[in-house]
N, C-alpha and C. Protein backbone atom coordinates (compact mmCIF):
# COMPACT_ATOMS: atom_id res chain seq x y z
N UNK A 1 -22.45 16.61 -71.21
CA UNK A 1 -23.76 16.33 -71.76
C UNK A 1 -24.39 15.20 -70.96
N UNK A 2 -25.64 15.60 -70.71
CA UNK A 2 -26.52 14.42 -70.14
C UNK A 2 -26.96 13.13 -71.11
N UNK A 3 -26.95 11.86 -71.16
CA UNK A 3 -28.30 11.39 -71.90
C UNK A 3 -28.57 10.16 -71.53
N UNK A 4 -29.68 9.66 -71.55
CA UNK A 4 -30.24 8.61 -71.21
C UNK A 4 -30.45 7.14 -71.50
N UNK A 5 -30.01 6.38 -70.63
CA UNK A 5 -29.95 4.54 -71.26
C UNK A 5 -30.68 3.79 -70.57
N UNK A 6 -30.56 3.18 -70.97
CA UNK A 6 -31.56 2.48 -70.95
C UNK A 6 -30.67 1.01 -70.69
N UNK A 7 -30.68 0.34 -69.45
CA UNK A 7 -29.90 -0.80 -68.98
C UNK A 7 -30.60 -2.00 -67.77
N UNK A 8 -30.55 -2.88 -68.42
CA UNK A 8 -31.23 -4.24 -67.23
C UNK A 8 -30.85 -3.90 -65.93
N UNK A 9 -31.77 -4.15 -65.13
CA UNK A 9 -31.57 -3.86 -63.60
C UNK A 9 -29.93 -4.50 -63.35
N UNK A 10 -29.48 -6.08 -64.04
CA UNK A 10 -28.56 -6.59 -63.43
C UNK A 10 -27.15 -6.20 -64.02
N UNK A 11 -27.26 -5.28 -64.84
CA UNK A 11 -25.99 -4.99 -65.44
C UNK A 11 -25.59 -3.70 -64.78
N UNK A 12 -27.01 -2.75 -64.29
CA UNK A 12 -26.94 -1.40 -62.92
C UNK A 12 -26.56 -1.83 -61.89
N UNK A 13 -26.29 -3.02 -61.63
CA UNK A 13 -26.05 -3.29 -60.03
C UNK A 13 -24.34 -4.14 -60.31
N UNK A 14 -24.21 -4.54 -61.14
CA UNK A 14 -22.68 -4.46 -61.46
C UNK A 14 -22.42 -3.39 -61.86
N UNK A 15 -22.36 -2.91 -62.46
CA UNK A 15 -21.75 -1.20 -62.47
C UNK A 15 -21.80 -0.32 -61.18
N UNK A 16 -23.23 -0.67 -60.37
CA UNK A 16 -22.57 -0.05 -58.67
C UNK A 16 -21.85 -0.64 -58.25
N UNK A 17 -21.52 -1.91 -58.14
CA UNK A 17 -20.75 -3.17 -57.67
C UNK A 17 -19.30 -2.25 -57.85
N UNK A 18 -19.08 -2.62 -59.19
CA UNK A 18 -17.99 -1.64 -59.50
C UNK A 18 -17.16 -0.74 -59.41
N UNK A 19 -18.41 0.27 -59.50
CA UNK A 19 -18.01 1.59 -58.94
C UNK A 19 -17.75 1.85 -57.51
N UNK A 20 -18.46 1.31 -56.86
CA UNK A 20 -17.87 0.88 -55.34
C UNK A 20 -16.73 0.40 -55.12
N UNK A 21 -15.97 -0.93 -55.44
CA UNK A 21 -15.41 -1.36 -55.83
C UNK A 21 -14.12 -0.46 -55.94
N UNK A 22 -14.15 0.52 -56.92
CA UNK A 22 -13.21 1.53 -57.77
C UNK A 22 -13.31 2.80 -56.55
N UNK A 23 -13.99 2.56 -56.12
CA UNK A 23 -14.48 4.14 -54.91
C UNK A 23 -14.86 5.16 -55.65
N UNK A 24 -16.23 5.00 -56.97
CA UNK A 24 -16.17 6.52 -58.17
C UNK A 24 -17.76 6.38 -57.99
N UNK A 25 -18.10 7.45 -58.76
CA UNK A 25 -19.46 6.94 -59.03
C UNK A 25 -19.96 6.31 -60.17
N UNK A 26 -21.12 5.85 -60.33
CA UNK A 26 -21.74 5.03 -61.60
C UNK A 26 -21.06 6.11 -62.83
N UNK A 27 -21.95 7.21 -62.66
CA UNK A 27 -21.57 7.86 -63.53
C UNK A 27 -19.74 8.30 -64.27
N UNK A 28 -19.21 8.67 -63.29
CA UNK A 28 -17.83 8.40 -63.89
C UNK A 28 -16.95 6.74 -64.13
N UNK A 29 -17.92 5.90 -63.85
CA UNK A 29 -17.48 4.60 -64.65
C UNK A 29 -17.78 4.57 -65.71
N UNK A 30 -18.61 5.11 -65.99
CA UNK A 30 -19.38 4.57 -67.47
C UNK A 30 -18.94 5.99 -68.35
N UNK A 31 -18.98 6.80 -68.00
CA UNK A 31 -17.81 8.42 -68.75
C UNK A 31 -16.54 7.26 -69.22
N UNK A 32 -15.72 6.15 -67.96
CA UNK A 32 -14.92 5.51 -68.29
C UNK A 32 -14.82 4.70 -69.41
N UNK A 33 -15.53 3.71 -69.10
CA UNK A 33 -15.74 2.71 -70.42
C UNK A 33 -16.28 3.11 -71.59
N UNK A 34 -16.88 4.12 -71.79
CA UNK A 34 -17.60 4.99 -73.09
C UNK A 34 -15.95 5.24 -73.29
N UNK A 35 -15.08 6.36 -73.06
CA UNK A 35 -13.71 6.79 -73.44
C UNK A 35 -13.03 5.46 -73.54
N UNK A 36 -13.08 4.37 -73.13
CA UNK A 36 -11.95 3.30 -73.83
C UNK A 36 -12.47 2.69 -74.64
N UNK A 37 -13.93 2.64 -74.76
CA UNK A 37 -14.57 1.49 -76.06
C UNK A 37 -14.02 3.06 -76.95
N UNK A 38 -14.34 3.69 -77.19
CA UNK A 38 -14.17 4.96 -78.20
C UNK A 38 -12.82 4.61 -78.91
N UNK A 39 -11.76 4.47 -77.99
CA UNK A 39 -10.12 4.80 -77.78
C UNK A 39 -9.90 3.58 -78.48
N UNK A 40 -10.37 2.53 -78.45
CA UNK A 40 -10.17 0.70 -78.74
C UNK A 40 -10.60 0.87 -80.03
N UNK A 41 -11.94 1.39 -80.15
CA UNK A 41 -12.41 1.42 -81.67
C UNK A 41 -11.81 2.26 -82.56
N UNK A 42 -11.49 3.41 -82.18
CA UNK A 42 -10.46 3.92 -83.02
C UNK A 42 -9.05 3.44 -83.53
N UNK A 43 -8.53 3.15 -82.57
CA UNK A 43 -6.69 1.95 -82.70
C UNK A 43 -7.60 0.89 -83.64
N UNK A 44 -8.50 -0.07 -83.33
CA UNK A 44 -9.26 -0.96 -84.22
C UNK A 44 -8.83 -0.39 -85.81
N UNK A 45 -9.51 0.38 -86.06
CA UNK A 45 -9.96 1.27 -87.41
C UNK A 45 -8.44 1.19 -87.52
N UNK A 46 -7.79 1.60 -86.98
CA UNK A 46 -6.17 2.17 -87.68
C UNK A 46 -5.18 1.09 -88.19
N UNK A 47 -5.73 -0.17 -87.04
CA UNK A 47 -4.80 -1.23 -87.42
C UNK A 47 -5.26 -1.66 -88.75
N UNK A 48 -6.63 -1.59 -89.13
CA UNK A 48 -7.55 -2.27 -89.98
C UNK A 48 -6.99 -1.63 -91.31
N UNK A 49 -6.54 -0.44 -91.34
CA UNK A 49 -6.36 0.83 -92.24
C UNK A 49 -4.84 0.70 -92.68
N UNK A 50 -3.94 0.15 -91.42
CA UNK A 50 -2.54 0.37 -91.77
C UNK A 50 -2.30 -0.98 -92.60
N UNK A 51 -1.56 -0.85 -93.76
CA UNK A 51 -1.16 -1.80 -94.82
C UNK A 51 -1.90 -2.32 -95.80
N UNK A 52 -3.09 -1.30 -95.86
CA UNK A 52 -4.34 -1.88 -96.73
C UNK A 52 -3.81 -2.16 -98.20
N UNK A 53 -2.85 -1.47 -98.39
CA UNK A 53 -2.25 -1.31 -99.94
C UNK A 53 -0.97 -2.44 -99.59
N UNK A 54 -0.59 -2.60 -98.54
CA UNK A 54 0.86 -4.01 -98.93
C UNK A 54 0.95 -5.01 -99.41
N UNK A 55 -0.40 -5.27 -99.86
CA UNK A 55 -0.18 -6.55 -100.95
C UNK A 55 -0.60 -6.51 -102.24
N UNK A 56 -0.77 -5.17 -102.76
CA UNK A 56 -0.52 -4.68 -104.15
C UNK A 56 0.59 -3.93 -104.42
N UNK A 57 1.14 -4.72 -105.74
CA UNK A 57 2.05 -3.91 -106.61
C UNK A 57 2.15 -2.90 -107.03
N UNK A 58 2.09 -1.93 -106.44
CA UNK A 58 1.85 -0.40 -107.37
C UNK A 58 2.79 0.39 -107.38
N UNK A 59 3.54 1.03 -108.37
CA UNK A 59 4.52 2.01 -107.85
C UNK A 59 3.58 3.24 -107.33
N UNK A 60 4.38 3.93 -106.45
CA UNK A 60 3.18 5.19 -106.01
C UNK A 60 2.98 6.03 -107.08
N UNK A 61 4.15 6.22 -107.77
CA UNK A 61 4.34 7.55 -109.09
C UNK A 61 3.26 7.36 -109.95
N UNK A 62 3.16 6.03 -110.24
CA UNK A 62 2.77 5.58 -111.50
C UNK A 62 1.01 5.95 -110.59
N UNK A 63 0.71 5.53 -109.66
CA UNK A 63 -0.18 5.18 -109.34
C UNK A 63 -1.18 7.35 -108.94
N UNK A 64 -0.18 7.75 -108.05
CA UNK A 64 -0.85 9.40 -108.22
C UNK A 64 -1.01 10.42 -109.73
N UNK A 65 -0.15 9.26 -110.88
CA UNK A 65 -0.52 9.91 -112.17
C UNK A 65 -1.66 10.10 -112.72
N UNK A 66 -1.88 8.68 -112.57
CA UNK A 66 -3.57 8.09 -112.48
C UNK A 66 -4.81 8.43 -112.09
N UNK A 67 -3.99 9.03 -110.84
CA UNK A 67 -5.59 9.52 -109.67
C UNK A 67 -5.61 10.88 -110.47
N UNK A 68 -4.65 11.38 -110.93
CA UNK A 68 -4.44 12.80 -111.53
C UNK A 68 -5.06 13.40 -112.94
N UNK A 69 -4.22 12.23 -113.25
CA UNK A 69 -5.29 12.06 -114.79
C UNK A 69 -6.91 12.01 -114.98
N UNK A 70 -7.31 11.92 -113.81
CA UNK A 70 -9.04 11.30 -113.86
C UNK A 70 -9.71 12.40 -113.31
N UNK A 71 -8.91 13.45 -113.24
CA UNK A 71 -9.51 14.93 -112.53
C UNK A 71 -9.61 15.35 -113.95
């Protein structure tokens, strides 16, 4: 997919910098960093997600009776 941004002249000329740099083009740098901010924000979310419940007491039993009961 194509789409269009919109970026300060001096942040386009580090990203050619770059991509030169890397020997790629603009365009597959920034395909790059789009796929690891994506990849980062997702692991983010998961760490954020894992243990949300470890500092409540709940037995699970007791606790899916509950969710069960309210259907």
């Amino acid at each position: 997919m194509q789409t269009v941004v919109e970026l300060p002249d001096a942040e386009v000329e580090a990203l050619d910098r770059l991509a030169q740099k890397e020997n790629i083009s603009r365009s597959v740098l920034i395909e790059r960093a789009v796929h690891d901010f994506l990849q980062k924000s997702d692991k983010q979310k998961r760490a954020e997600a894992f243990g949300l419940w470890g500092n409540r007491i709940v037995d699970g039993l007791d606790f899916q009776q509950k969710v069960r009961d309210e259907w």
